[in-house]
Protein backbone atom coordinates (compact mmCIF):
# COMPACT_ATOMS: atom_id res chain seq x y z
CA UNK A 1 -100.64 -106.22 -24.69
CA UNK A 2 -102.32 -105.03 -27.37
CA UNK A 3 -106.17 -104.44 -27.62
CA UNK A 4 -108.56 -107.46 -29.52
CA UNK A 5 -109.46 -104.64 -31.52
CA UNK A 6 -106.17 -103.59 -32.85
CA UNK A 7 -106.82 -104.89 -36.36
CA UNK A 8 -108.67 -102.03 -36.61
CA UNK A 9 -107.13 -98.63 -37.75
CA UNK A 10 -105.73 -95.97 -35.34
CA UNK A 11 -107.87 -92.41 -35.46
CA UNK A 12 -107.12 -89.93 -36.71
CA UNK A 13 -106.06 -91.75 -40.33
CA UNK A 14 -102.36 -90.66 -41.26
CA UNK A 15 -102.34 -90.94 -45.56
CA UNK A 16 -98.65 -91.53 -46.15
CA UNK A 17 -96.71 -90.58 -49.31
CA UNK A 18 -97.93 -92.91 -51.65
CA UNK A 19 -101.79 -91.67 -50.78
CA UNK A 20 -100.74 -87.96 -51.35
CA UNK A 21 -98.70 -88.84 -54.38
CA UNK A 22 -101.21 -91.15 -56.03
CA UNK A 23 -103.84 -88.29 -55.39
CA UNK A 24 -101.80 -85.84 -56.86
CA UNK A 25 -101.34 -88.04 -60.04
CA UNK A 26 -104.98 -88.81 -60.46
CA UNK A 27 -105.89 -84.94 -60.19
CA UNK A 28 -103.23 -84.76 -62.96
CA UNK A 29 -104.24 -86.63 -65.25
CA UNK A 30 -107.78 -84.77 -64.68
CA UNK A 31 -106.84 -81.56 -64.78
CA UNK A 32 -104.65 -82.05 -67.78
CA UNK A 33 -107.56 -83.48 -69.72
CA UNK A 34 -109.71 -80.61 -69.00
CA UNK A 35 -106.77 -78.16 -70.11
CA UNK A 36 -107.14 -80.18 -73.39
CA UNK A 37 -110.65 -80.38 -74.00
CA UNK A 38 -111.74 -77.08 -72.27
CA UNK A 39 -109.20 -74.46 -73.62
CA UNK A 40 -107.40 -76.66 -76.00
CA UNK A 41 -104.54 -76.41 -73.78
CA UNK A 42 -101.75 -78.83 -73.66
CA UNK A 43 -102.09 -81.30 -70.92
CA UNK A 44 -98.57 -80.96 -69.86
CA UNK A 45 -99.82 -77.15 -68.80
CA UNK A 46 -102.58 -78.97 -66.51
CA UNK A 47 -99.65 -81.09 -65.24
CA UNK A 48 -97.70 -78.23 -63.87
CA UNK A 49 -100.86 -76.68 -61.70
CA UNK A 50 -101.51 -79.50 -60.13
CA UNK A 51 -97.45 -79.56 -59.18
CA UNK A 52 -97.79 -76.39 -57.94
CA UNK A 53 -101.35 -77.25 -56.02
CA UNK A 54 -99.68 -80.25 -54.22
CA UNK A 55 -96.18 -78.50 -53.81
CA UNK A 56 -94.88 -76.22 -50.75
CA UNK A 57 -96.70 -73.40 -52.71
CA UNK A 58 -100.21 -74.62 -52.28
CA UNK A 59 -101.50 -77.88 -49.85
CA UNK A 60 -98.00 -78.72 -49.07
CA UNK A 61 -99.01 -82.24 -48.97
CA UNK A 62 -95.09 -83.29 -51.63
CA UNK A 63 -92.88 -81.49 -49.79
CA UNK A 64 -89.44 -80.45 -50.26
CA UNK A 65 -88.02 -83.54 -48.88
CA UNK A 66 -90.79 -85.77 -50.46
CA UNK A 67 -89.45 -83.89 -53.52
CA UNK A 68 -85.82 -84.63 -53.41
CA UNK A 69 -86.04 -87.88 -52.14
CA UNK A 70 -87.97 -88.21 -55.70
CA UNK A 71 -84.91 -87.25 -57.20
CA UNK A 72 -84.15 -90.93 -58.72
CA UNK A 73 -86.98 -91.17 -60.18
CA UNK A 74 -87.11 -87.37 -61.87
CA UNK A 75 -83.49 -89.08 -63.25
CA UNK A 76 -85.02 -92.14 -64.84
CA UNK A 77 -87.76 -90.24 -66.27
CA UNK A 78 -85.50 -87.84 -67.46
CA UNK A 79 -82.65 -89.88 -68.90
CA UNK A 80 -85.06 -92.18 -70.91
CA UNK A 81 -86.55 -88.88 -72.64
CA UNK A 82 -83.22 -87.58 -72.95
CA UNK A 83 -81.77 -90.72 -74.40
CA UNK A 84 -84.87 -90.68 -76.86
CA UNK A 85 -84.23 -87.25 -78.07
CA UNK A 86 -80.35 -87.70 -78.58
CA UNK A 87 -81.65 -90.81 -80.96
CA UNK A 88 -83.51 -88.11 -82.86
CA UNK A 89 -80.53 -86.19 -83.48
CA UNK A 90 -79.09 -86.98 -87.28
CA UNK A 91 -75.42 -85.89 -87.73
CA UNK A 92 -75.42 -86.79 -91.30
CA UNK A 93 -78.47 -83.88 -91.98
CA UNK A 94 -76.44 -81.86 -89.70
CA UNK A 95 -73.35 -82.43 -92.38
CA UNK A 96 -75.65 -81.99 -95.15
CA UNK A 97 -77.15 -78.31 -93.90
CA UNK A 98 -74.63 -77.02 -92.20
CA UNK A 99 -76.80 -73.48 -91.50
CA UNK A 100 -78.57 -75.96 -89.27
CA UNK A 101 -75.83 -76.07 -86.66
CA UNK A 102 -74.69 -72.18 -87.13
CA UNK A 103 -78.57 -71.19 -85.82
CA UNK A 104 -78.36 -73.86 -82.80
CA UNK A 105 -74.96 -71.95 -81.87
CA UNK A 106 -76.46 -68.40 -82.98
CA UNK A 107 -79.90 -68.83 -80.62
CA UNK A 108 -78.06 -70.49 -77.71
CA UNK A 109 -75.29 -67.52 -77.97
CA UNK A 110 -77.53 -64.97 -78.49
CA UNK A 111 -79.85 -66.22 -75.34
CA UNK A 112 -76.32 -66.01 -72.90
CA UNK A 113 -75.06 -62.95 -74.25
CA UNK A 114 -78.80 -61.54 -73.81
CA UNK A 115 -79.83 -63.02 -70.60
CA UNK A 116 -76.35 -62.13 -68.81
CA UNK A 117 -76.70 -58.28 -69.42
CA UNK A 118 -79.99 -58.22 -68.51
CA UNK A 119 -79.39 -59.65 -65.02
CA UNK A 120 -76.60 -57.98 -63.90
CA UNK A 121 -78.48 -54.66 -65.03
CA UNK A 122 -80.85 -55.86 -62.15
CA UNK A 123 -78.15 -56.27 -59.64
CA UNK A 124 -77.62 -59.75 -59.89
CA UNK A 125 -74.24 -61.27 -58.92
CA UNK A 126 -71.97 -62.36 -61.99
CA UNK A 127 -71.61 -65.49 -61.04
CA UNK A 128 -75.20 -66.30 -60.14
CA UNK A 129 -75.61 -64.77 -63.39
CA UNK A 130 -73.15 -66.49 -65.53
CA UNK A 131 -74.89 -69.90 -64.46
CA UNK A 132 -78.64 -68.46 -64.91
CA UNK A 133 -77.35 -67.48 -68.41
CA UNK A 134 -76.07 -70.77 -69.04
CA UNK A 135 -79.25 -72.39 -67.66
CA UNK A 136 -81.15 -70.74 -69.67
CA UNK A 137 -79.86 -71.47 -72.78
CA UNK A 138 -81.50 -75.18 -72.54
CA UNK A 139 -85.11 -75.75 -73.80
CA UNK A 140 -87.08 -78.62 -72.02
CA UNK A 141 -86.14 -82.03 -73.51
CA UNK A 142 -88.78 -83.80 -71.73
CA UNK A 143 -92.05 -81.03 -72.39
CA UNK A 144 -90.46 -80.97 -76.25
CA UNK A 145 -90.57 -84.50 -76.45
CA UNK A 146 -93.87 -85.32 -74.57
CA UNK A 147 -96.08 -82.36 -76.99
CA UNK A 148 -94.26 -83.47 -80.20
CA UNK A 149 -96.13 -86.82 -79.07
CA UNK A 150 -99.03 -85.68 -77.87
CA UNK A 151 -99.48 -83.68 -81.04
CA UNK A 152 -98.05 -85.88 -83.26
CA UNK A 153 -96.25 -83.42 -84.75
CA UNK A 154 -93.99 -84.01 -87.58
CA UNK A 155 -92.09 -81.35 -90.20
CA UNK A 156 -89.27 -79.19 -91.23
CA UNK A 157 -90.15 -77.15 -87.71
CA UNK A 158 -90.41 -80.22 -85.26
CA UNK A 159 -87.41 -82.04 -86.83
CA UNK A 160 -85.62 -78.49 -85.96
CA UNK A 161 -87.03 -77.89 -82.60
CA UNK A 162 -85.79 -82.06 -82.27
CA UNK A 163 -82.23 -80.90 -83.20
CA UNK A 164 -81.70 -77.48 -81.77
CA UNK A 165 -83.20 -78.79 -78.30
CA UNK A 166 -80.94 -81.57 -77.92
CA UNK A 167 -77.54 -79.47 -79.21
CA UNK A 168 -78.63 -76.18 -76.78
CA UNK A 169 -78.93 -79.18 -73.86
CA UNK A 170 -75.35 -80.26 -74.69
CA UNK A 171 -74.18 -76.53 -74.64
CA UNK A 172 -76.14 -75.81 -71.52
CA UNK A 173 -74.77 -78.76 -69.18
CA UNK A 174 -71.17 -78.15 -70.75
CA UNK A 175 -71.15 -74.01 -69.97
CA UNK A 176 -72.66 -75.11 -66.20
CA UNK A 177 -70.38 -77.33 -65.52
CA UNK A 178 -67.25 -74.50 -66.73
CA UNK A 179 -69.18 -72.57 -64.22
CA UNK A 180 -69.30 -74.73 -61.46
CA UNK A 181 -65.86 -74.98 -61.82
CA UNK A 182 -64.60 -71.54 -61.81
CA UNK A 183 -66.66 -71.87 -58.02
CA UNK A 184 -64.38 -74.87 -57.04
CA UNK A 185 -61.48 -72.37 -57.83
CA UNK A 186 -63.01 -69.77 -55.47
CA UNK A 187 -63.48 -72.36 -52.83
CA UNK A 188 -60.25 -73.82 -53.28
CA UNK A 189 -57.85 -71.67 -55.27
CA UNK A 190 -56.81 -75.00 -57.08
CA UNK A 191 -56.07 -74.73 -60.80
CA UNK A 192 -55.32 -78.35 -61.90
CA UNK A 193 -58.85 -79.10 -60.68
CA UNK A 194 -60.55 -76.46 -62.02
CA UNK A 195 -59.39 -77.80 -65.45
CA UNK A 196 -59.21 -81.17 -64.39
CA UNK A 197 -63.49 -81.28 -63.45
CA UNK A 198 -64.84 -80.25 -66.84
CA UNK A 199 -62.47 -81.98 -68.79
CA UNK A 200 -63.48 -85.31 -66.32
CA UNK A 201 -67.16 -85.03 -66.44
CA UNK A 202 -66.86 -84.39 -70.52
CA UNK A 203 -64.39 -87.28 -71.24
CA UNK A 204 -66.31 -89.68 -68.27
CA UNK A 205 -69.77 -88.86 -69.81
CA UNK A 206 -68.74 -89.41 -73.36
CA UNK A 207 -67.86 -92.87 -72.24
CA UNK A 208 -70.54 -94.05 -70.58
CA UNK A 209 -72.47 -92.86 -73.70
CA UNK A 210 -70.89 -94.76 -76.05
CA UNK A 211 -70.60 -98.00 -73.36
CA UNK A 212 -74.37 -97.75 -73.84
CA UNK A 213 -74.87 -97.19 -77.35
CA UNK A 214 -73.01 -99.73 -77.94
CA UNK A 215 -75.16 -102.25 -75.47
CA UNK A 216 -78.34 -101.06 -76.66
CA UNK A 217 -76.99 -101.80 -80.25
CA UNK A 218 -76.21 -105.37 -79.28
CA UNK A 219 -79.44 -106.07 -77.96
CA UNK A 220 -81.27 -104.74 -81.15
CA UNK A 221 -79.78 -107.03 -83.00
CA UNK A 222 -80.81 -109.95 -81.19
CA UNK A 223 -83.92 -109.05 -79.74
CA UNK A 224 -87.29 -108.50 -81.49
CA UNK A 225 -87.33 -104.66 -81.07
CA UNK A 226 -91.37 -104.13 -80.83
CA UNK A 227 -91.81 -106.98 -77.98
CA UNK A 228 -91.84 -106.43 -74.14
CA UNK A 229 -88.72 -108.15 -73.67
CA UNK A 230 -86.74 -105.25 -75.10
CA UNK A 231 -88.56 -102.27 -73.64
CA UNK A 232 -87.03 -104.15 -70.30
CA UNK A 233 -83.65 -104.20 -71.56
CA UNK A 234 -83.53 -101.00 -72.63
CA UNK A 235 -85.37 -99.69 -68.92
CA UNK A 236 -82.48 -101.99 -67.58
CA UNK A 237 -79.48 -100.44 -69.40
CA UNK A 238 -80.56 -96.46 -69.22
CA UNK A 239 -81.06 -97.24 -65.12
CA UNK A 240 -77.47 -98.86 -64.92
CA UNK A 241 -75.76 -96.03 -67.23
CA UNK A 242 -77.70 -93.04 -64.57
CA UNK A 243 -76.41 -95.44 -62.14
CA UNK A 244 -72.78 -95.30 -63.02
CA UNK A 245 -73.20 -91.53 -63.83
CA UNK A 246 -74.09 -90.48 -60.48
CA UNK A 247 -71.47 -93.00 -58.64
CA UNK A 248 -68.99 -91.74 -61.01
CA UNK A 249 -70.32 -87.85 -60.21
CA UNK A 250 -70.52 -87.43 -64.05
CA UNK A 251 -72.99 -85.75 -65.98
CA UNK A 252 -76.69 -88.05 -66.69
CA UNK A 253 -77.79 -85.38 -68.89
CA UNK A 254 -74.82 -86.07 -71.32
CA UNK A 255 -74.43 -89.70 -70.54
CA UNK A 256 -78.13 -90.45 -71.90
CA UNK A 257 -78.23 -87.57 -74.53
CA UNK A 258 -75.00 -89.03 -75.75
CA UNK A 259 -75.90 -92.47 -75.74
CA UNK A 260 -78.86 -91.61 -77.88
CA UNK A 261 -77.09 -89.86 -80.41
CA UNK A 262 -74.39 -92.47 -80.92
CA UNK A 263 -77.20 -95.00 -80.85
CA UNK A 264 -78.96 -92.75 -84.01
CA UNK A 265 -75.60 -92.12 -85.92
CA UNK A 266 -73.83 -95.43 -85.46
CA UNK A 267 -76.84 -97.85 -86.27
CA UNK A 268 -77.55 -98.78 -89.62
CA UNK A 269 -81.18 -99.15 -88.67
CA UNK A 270 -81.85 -97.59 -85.47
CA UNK A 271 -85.10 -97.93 -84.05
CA UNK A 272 -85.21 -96.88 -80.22
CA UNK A 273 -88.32 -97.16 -78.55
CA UNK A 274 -90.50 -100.67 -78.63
CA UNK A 275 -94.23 -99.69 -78.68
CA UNK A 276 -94.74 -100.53 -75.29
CA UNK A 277 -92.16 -97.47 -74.06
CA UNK A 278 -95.73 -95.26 -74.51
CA UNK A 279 -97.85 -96.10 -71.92
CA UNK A 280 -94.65 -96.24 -69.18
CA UNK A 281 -92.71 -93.28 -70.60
CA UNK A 282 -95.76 -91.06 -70.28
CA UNK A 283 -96.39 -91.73 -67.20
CA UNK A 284 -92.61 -91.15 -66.11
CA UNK A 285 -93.06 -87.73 -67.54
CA UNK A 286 -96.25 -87.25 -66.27
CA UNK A 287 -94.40 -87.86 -62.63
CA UNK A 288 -91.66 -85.47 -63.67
CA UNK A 289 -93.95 -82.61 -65.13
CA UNK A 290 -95.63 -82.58 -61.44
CA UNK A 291 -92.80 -83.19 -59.01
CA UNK A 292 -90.34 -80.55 -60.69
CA UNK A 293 -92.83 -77.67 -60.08
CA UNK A 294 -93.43 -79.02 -55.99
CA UNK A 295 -90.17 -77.02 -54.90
CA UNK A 296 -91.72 -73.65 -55.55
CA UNK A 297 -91.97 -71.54 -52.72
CA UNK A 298 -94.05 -67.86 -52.94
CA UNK A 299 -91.37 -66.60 -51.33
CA UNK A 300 -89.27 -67.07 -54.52
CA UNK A 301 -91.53 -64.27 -56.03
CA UNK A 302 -90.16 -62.09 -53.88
CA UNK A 303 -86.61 -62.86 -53.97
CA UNK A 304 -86.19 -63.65 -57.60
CA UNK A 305 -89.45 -62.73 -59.62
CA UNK A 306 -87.93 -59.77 -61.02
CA UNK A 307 -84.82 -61.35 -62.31
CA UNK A 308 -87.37 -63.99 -63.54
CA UNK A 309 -89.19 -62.10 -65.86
CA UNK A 310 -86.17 -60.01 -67.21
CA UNK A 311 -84.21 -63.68 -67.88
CA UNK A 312 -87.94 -64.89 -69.08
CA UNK A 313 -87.94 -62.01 -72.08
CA UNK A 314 -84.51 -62.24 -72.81
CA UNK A 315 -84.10 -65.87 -73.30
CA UNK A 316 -87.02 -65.96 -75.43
CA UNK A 317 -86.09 -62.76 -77.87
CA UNK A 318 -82.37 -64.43 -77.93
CA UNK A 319 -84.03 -67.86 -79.19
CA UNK A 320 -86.38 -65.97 -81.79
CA UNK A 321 -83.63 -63.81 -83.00
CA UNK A 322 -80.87 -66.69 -83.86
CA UNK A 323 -83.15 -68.85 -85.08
CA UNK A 324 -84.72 -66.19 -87.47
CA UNK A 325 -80.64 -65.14 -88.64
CA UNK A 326 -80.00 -68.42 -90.23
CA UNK A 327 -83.72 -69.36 -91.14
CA UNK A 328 -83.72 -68.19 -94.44
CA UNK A 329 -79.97 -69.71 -95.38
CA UNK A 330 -80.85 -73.32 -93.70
CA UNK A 331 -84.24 -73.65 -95.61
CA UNK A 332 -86.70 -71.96 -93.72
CA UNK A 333 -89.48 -69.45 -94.87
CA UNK A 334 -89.75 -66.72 -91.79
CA UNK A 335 -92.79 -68.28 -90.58
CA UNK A 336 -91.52 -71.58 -90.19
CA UNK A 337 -88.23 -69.67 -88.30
CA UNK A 338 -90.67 -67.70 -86.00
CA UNK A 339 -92.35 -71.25 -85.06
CA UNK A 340 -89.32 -72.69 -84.09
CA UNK A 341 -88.13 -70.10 -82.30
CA UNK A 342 -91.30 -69.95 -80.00
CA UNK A 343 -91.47 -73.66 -80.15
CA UNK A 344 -87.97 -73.13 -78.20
CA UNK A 345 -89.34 -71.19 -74.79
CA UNK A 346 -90.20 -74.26 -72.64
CA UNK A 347 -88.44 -74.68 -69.32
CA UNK A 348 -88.52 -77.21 -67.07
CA UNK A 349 -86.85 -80.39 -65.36
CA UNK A 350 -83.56 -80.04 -67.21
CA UNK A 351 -82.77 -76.61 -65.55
CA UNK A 352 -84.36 -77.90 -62.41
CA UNK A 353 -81.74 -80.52 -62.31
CA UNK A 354 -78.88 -78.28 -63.27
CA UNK A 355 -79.63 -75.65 -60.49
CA UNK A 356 -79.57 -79.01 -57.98
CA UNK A 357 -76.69 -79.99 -59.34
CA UNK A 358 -75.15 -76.59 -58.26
CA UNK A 359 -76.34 -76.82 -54.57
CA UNK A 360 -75.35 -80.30 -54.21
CA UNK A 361 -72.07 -79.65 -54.89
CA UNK A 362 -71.95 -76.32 -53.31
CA UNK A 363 -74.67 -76.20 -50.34
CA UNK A 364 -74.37 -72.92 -49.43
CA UNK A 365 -74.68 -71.07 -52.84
CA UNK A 366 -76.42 -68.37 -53.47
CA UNK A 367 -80.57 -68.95 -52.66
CA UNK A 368 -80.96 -66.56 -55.66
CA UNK A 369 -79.91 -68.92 -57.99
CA UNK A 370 -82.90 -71.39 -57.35
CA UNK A 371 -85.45 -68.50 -56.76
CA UNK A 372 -84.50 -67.00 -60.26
CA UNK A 373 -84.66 -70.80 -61.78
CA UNK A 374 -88.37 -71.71 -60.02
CA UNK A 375 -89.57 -68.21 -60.95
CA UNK A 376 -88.81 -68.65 -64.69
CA UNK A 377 -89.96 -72.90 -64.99
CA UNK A 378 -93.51 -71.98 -63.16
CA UNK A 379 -94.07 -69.26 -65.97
CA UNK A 380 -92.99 -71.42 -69.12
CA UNK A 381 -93.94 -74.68 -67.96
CA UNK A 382 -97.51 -73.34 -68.26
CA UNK A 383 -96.94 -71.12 -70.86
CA UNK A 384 -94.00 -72.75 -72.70
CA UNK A 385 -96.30 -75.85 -73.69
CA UNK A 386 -99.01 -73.44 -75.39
CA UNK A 387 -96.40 -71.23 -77.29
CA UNK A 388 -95.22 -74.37 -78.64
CA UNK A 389 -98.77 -75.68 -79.38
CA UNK A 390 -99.56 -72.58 -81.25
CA UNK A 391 -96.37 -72.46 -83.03
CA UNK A 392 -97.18 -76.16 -84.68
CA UNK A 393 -100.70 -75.24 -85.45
CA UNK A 394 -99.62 -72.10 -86.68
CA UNK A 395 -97.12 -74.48 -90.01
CA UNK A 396 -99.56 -77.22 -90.02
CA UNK A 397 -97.07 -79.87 -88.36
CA UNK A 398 -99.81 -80.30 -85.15
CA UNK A 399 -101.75 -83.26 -86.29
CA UNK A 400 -103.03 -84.83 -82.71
CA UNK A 401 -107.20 -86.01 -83.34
């Protein structure tokens, strides 16, 4: 029987998840203000420290398995910002300047054929390699999105950085995924799958990207778009197309990026995001800023630090360099071009995701991989977010009070 007194709490207290997690949040949101009001620091920068504070690099109190059991949620917060960049994406502007699409292939091009070299000059394996390359060629949706609001940016350069971040995403996933599947032919010497996957994943994604569009569209037009009511149908319909991504095993990123775009380009009117998406979405990304950074180990320094900061230089001189070939031709003095090409270097939960994606479907891959991936998002998760900062203030599109 238990004691009289067993109302009481048993000693020593044992804080569960949500204690650690809600901590790690509230020292967030602290240590992202005073990275704002201190240094005049973006408060996504503030974000990451505290990740790697609470992550197996510093208390340890998010683990790796309180990490990837996070993993839905890192989706959701994810897909929504990747569904509201894809309905920032214009295809008729893209028709209208075509330059604008020959420097999105030129600076995701020249950051594979730059990146590549320089890893296997340090002994990297090809293939680990050929998918860091590919990685790399994706800039942060979710830290592009979250400091074009924080700033309030707006201009030629952010309406760019907008565009060439969600086409280098597409390219990104798409390359991966070839890659992945040149692995399934070295596991299983199968070449009607190894065709058969990409094509799959492209042609599955696709359609559950326009099955959404097309929902989202009907519910515009018979909801009031700024009320509550619709922020929950859209929350409802982005969780059930991430849903029937992963039980389909196709790709989220394209799925939501997708849906966005088709959203943008086949809506007379599109307006995505009912004004109380703010207050919610920030907070998702505020979760997914933190939790992506936990998985960093110091022993990743060691293993892939190296390979880090050679795939760190290189990705950002082959994003300054394409951007700055077409800059003049699609309307852009070189100032502006050097903006957007810094305004290119963040990292983050997008190549997290990808790397996962790897291991999940291939466990025993090469741990270089992720060391070379964590490496690279600590650096320009912190550093990314002021580069791009800078960059805005530097053309006069930063106007946050």
């Amino acid at each position: 029987m238990k004691s009289a007194f067993s109302f009481f709490p048993a000693w020593p207290l044992s804080p569960n998840a949500i204690v650690w997690v809600g901590l790690a949040l509230l020292a967030a949101g602290l240590c992202g203000e005073l990275c704002y009001r201190t240094w005049r620091l973006p408060r996504i920068s503030g974000y990451a420290v505290i990740g790697l504070i609470a992550g197996s690099a510093g208390f340890g109190v998010i683990d790796t398995d309180s990490a990837r059991a996070a993993r839905p949620l890192l989706d959701v917060a994810l897909g929504l910002l990747l569904f509201e960049l894809g309905g920032r994406l214009d295809l008729h502007w893209i028709r209208r300047n075509p330059w604008l699409i020959l420097s999105s292939v030129a600076e995701s091009t020249l950051t594979f054929a730059f990146v590549l070299p320089v890893l296997l000059l340090l002994h990297i394996p090809l293939i680990v390699a050929t998918a860091l390359a590919a990685i790399a060629m994706a800039t942060s949706p979710a830290m592009v999105i979250q400091l074009k609001t924080e700033l309030r940016a707006e201009g030629q350069v952010t309406q760019r950085l907008m565009a060439l971040t969600a086409l280098n995403s597409i390219y990104a996933v798409v390359i991966e995924k070839l890659v992945s599947s040149c692995l399934l032919q070295e596991a299983y010497g199968n070449v009607f799958a190894t065709i058969l996957r990409p094509l799959y994943l492209l042609v599955g994604s696709l359609a559950v990207a326009y099955g959404l569009a097309r929902a989202c569209i009907l519910f515009y037009r018979r909801l009031n778009r700024q009320d509550e009511h619709s922020f929950v149908a859209l929350f409802g319909l982005v969780l059930l197309a991430i849903a029937i991504a992963h039980l389909f095993k196709l790709s989220m990123v394209l799925s939501l990026l997708g849906a966005g775009i088709f959203v943008k380009n086949l809506e007379a009117r599109p307006q995505l995001w009912p004004q109380h998406f703010g207050t919610a979405g920030w907070l998702l990304a505020v979760i997914l800023f933190v939790l992506t950074l936990t998985s960093f180990e110091w022993k990743d320094i060691a293993l892939g630090g190296l390979a880090a900061t050679g795939l760190i230089v290189a990705r950002l001189t082959g994003k300054l360099l394409g951007v700055l070939v077409f800059a003049k031709p699609s309307g852009l003095n070189w100032k502006q071009g050097i903006a957007v090409g810094l305004s290119l270097s963040p990292m983050s939960a997008l190549a997290y995701m990808l790397v996962n994606d790897i291991y999940d479907v291939y466990p025993n891959f090469d741990a270089l991989l992720r060391a070379v991936v964590m490496c690279s998002i600590v650096v320009l998760q912190v550093v990314g977010p002021w580069l791009m900062y800078r960059a805005l203030s530097w053309v006069g599109e930063r106007r946050e009070v």
